[in-house]
N, C-alpha and C. Protein backbone atom coordinates (compact mmCIF):
# COMPACT_ATOMS: atom_id res chain seq x y z
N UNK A 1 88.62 148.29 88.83
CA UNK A 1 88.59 146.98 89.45
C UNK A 1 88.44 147.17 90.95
N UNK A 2 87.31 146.89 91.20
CA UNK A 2 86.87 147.18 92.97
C UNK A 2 87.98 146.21 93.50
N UNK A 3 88.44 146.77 94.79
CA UNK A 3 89.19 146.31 95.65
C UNK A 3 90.92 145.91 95.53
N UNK A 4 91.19 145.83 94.38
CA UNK A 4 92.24 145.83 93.76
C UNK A 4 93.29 147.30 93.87
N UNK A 5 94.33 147.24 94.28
CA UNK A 5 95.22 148.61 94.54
C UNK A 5 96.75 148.28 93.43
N UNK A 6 97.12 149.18 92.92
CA UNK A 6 98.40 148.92 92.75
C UNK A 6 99.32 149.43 94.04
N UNK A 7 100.69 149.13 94.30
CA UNK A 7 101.29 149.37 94.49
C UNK A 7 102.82 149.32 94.21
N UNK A 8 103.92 150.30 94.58
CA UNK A 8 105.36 149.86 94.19
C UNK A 8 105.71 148.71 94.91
N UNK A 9 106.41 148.00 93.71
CA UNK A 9 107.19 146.39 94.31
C UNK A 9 108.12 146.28 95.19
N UNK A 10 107.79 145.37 96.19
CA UNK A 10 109.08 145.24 97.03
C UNK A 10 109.22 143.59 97.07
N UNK A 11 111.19 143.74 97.28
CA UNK A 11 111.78 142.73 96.87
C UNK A 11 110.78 141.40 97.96
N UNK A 12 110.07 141.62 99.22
CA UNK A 12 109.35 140.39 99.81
C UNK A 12 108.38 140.04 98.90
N UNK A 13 107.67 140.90 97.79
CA UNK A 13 106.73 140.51 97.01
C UNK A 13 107.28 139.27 96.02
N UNK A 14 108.73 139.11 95.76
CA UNK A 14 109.02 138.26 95.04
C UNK A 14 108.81 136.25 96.01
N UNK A 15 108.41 136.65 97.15
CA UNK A 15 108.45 135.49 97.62
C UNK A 15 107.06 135.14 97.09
N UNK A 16 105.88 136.09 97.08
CA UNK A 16 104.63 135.69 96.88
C UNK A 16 104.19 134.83 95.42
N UNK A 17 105.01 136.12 94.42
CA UNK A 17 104.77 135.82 92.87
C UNK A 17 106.20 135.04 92.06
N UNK A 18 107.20 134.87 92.90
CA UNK A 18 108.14 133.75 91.71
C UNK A 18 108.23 132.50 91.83
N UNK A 19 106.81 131.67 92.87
CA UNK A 19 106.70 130.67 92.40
C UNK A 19 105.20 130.53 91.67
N UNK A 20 104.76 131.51 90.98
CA UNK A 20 103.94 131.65 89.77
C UNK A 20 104.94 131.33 88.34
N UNK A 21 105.96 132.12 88.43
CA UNK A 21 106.79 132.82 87.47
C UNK A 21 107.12 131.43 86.30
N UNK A 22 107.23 130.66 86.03
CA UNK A 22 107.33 129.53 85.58
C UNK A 22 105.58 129.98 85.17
N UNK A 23 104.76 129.50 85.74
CA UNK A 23 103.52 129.27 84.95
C UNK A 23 103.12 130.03 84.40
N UNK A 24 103.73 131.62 84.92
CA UNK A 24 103.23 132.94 84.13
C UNK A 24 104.35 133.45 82.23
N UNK A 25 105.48 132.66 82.46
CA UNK A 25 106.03 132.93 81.26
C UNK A 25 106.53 131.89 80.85
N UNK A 26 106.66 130.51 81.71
CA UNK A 26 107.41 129.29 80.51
C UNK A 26 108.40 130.00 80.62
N UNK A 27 109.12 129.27 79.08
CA UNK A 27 110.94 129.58 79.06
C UNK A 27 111.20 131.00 79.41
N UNK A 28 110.44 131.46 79.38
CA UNK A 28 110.78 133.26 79.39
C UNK A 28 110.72 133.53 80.54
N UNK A 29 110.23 133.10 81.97
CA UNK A 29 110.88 133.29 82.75
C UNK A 29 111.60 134.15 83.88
N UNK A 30 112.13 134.66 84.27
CA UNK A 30 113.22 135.38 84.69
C UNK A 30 113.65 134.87 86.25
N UNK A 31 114.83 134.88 86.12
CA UNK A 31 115.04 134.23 87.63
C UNK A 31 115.04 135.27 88.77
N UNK A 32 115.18 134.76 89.85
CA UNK A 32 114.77 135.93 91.13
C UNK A 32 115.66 136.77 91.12
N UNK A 33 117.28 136.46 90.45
CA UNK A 33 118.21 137.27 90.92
C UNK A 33 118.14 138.38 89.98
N UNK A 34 117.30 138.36 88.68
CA UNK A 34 117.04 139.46 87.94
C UNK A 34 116.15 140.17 88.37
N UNK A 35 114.95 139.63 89.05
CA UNK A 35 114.29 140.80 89.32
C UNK A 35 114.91 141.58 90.82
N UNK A 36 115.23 141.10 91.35
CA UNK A 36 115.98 141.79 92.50
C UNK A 36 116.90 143.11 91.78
N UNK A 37 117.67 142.70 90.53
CA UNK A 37 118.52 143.73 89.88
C UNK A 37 117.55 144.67 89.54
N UNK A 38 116.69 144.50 88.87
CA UNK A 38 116.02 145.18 88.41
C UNK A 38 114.73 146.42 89.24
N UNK A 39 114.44 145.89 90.48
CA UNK A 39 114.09 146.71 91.40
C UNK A 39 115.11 147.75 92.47
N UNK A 40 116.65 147.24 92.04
CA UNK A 40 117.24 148.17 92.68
C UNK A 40 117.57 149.12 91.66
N UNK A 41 117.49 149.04 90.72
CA UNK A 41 117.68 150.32 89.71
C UNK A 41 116.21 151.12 89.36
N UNK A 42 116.19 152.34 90.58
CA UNK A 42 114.72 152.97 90.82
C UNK A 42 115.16 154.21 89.94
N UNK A 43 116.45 154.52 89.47
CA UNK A 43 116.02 155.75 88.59
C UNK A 43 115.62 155.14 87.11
N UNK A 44 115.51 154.36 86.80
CA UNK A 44 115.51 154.33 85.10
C UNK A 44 114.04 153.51 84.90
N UNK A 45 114.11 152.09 86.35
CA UNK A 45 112.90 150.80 86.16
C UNK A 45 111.81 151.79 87.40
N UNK A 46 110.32 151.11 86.81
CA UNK A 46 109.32 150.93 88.01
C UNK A 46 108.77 149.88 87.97
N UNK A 47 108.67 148.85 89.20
CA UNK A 47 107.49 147.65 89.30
C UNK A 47 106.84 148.32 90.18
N UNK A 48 105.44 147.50 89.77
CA UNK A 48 103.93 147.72 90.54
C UNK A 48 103.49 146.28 90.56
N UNK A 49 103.21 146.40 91.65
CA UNK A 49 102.15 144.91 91.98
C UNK A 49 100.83 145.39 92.47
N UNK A 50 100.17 144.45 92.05
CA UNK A 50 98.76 144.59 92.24
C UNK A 50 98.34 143.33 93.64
N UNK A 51 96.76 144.05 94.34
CA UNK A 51 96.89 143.41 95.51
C UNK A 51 95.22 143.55 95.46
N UNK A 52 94.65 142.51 96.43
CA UNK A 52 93.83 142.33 96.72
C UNK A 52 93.63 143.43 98.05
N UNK A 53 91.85 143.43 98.59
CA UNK A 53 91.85 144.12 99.77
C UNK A 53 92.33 143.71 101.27
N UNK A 54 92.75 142.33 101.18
CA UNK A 54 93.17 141.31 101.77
C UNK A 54 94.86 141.65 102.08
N UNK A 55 95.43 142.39 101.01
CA UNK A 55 97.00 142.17 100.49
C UNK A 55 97.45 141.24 99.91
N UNK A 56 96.35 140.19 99.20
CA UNK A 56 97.43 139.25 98.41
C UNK A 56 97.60 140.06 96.93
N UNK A 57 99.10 139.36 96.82
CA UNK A 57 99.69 140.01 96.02
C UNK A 57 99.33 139.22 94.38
N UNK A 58 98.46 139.77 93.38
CA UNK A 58 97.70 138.95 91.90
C UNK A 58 98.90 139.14 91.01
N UNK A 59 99.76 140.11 90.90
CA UNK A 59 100.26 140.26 89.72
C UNK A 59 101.28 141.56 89.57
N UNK A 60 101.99 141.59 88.87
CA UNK A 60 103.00 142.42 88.99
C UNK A 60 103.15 143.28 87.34
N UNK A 61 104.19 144.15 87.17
CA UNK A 61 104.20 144.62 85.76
C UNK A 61 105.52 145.51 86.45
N UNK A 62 106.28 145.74 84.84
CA UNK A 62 107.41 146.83 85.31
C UNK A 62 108.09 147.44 83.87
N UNK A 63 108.57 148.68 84.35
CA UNK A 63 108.86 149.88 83.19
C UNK A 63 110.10 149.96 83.22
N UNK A 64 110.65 150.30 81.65
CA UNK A 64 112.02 151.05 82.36
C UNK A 64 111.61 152.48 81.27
N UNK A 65 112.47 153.29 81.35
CA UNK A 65 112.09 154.76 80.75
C UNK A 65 113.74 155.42 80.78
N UNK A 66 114.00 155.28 79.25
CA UNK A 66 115.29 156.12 78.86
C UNK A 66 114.94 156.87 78.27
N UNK A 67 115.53 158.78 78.42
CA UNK A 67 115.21 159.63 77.17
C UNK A 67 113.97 159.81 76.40
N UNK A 68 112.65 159.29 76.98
CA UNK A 68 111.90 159.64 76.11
C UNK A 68 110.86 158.93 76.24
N UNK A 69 111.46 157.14 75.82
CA UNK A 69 110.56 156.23 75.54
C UNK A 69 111.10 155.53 77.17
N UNK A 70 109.81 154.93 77.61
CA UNK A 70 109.22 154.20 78.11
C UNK A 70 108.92 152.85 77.31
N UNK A 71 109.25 151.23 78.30
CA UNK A 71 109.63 150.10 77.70
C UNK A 71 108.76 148.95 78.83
N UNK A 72 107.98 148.39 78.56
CA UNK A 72 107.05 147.38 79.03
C UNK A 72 108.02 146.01 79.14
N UNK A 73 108.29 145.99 80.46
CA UNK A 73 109.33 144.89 80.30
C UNK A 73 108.66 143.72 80.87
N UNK A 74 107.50 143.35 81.77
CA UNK A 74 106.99 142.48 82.40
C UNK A 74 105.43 142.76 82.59
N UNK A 75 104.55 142.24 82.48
CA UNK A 75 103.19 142.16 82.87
C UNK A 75 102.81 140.96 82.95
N UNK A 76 102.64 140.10 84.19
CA UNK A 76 102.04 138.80 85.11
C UNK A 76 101.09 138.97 85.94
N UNK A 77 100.45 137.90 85.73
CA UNK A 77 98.97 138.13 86.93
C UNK A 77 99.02 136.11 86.87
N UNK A 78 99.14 136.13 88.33
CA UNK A 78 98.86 134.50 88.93
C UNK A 78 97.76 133.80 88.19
N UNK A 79 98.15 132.66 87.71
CA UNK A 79 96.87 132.11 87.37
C UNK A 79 95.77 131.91 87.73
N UNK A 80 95.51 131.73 89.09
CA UNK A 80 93.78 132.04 89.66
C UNK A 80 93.33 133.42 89.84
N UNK A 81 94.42 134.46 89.64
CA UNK A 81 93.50 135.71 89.34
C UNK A 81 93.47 136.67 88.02
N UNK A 82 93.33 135.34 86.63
CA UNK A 82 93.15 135.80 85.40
C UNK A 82 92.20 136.18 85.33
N UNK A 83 91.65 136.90 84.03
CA UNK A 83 90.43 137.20 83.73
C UNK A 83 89.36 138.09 84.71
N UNK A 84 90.01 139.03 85.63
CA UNK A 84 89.65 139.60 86.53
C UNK A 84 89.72 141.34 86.16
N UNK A 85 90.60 141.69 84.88
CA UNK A 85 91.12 143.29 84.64
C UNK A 85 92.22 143.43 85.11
N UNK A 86 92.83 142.41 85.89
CA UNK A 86 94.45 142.67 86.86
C UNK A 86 95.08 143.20 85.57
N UNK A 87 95.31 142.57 84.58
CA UNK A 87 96.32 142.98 84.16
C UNK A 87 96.18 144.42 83.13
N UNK A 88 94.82 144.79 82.75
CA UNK A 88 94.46 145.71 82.23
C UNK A 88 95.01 146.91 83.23
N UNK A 89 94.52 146.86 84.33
CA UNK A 89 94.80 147.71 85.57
C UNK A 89 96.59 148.12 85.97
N UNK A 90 97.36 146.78 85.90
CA UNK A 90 98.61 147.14 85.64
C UNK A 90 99.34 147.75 84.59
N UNK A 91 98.64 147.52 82.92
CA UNK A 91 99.12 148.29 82.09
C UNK A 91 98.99 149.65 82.33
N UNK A 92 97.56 150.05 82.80
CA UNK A 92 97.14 151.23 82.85
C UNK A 92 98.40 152.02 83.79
N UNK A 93 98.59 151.26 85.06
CA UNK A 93 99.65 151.66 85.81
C UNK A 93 100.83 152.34 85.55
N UNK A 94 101.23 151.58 84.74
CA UNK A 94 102.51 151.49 84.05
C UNK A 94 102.59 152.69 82.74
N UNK A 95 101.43 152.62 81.80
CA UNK A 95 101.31 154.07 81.08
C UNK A 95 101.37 155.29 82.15
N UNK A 96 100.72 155.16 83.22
CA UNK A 96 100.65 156.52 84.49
C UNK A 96 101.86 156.91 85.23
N UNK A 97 102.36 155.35 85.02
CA UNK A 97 103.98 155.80 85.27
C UNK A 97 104.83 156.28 84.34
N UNK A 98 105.07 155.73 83.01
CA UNK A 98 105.51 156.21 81.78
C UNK A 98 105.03 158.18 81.75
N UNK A 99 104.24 158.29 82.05
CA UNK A 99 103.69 159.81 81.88
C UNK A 99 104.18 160.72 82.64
N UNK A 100 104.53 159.91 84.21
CA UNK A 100 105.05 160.66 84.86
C UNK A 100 106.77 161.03 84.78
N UNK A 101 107.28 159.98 84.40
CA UNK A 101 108.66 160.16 83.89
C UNK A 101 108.69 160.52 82.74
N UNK A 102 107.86 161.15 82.30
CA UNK A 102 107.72 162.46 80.94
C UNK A 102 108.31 161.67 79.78
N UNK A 103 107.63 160.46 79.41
CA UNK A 103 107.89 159.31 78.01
C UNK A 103 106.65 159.93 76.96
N UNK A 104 107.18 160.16 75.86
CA UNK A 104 106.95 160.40 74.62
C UNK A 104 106.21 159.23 73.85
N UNK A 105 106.75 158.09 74.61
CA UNK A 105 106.22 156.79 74.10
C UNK A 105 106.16 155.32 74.76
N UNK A 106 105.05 154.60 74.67
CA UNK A 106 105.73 153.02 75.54
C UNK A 106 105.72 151.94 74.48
N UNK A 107 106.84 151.12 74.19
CA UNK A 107 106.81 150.13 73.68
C UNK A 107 106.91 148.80 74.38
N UNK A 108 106.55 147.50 73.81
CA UNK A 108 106.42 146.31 74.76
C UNK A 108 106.50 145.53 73.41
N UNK A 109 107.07 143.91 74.02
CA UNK A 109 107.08 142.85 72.82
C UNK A 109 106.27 142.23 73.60
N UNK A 110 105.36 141.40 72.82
CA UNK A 110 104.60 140.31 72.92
C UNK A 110 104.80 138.99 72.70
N UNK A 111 104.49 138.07 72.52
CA UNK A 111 104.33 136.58 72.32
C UNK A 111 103.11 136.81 70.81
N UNK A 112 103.61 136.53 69.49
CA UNK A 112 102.83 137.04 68.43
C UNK A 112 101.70 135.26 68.80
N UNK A 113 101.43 134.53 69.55
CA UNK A 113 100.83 133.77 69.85
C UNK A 113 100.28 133.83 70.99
N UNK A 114 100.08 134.96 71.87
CA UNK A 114 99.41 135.11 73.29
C UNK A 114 98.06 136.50 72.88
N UNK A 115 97.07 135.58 72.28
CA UNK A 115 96.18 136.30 71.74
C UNK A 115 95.01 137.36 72.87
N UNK A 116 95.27 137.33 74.44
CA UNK A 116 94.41 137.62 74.96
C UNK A 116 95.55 138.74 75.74
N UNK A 117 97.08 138.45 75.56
CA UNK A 117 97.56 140.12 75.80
C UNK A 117 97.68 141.14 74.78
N UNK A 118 97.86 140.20 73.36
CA UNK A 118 97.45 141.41 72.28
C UNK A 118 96.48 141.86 72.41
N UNK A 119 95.28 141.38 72.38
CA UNK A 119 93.74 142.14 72.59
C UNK A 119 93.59 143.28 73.51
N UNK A 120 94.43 142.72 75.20
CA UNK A 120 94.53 143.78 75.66
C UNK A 120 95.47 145.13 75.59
N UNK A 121 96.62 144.77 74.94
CA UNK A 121 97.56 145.65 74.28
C UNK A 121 97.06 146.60 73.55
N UNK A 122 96.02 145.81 72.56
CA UNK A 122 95.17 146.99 71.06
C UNK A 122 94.20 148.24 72.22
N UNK A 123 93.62 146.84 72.81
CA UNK A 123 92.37 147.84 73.49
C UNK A 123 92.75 149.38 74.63
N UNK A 124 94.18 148.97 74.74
CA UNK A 124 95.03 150.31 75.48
C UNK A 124 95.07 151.07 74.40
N UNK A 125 95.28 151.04 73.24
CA UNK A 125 96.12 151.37 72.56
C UNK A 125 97.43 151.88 71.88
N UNK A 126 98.30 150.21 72.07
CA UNK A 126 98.85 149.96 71.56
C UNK A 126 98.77 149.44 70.45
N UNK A 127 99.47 149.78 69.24
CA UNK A 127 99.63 149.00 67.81
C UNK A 127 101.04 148.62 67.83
N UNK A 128 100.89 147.48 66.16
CA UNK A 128 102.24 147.08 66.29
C UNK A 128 103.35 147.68 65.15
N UNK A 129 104.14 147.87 65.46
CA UNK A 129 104.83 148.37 64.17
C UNK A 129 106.06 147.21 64.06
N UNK A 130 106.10 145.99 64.53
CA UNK A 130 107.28 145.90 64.00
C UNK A 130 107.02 143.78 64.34
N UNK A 131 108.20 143.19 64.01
CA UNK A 131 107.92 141.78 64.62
C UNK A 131 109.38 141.39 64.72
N UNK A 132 109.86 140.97 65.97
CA UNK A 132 110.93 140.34 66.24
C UNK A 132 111.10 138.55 66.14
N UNK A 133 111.32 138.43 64.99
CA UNK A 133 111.40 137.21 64.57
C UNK A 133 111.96 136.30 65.47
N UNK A 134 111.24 135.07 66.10
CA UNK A 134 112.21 134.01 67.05
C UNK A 134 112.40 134.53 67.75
N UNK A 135 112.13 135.38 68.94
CA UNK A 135 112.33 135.74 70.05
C UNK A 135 112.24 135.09 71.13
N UNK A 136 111.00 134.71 71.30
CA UNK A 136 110.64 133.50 72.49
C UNK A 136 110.81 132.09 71.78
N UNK A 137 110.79 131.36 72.94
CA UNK A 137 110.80 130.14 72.80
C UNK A 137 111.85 129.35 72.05
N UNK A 138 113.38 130.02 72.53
CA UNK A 138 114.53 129.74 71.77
C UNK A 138 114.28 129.67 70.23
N UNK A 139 113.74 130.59 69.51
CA UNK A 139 113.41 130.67 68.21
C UNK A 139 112.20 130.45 67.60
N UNK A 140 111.27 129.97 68.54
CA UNK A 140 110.46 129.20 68.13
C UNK A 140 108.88 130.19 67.36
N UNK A 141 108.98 131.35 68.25
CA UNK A 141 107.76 131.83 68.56
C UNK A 141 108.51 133.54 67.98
N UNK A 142 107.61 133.95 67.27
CA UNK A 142 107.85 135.56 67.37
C UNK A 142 107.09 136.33 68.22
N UNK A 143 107.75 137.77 68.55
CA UNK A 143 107.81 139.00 69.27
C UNK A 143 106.94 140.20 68.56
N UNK A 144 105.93 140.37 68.36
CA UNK A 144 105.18 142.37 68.17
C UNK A 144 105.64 143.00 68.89
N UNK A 145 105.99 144.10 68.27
CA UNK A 145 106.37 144.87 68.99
C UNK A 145 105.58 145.78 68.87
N UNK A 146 104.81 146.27 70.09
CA UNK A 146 103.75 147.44 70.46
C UNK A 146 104.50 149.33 70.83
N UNK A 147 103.57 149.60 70.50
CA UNK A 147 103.99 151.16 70.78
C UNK A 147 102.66 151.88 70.86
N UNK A 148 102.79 152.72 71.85
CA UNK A 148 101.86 153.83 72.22
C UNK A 148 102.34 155.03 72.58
N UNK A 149 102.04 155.98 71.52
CA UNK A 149 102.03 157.70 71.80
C UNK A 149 101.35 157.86 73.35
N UNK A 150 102.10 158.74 73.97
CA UNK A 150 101.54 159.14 75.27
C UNK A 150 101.31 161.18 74.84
């Protein structure tokens, strides 16, 4: 993706992308004070945000990695910069990070109704082995659960 960089997240990036955050997950969500937790715990989590050549900040993604496996906990890209590879580019990230903290494996849940991150999930290759029944949407919606051999 010409012009596009990842980089590691910093907590000012949350001013750019958490008033996306509502349009990027609905009930799912996460409020600011979680991701703040979650970027201060640098031995276990990694976020990456993705940026224009400009520095605006499109989209974000983040890992955590216990013992082995590596865990896809977030992948968002702003709504006017969908359909661009952002978020292909951040998975990719995020496997390069998984590799480097020597993971055996990455798993991620999905939205079994968000048909254009499964597509990109398969096309990484990820498959699913499993389905978390009612996960999102206070019950409403089930969870795949993806996994990829590294």
């Amino acid at each position: 993706m010409s012009g596009v960089r990842l980089r590691p997240m910093e907590e000012g990036d949350l001013d750019t992308l958490y008033p996306y955050e509502q349009q990027m997950f609905g009930s799912e969500a996460w409020s600011k004070l979680s991701y703040i937790e979650e970027l201060a715990d640098q031995d276990y989590r990694c976020y990456l945000v993705a940026e224009d050549a400009d520095g605006q900040v499109l989209g974000d993604g983040g890992l955590m990695t216990i013992d082995g496996t590596a865990q896809i906990m977030t992948v968002g890209v702003v709504p006017l910069a969908r359909r661009r590879g952002i978020g292909r580019l951040l998975v990719r990230g995020l496997v390069s990070e998984a590799v480097k903290r020597r993971a055996r494996e990455v798993l991620l849940e999905v939205r079994d109704d968000n048909d254009a991150a499964r597509t990109l999930y398969e096309s990484e290759g990820f498959e699913v082995i499993g389905t978390r029944r009612g996960y999102y949407e206070h019950g409403r919606v089930d969870a795949l659960v993806m996994r990829r051999e590294l």
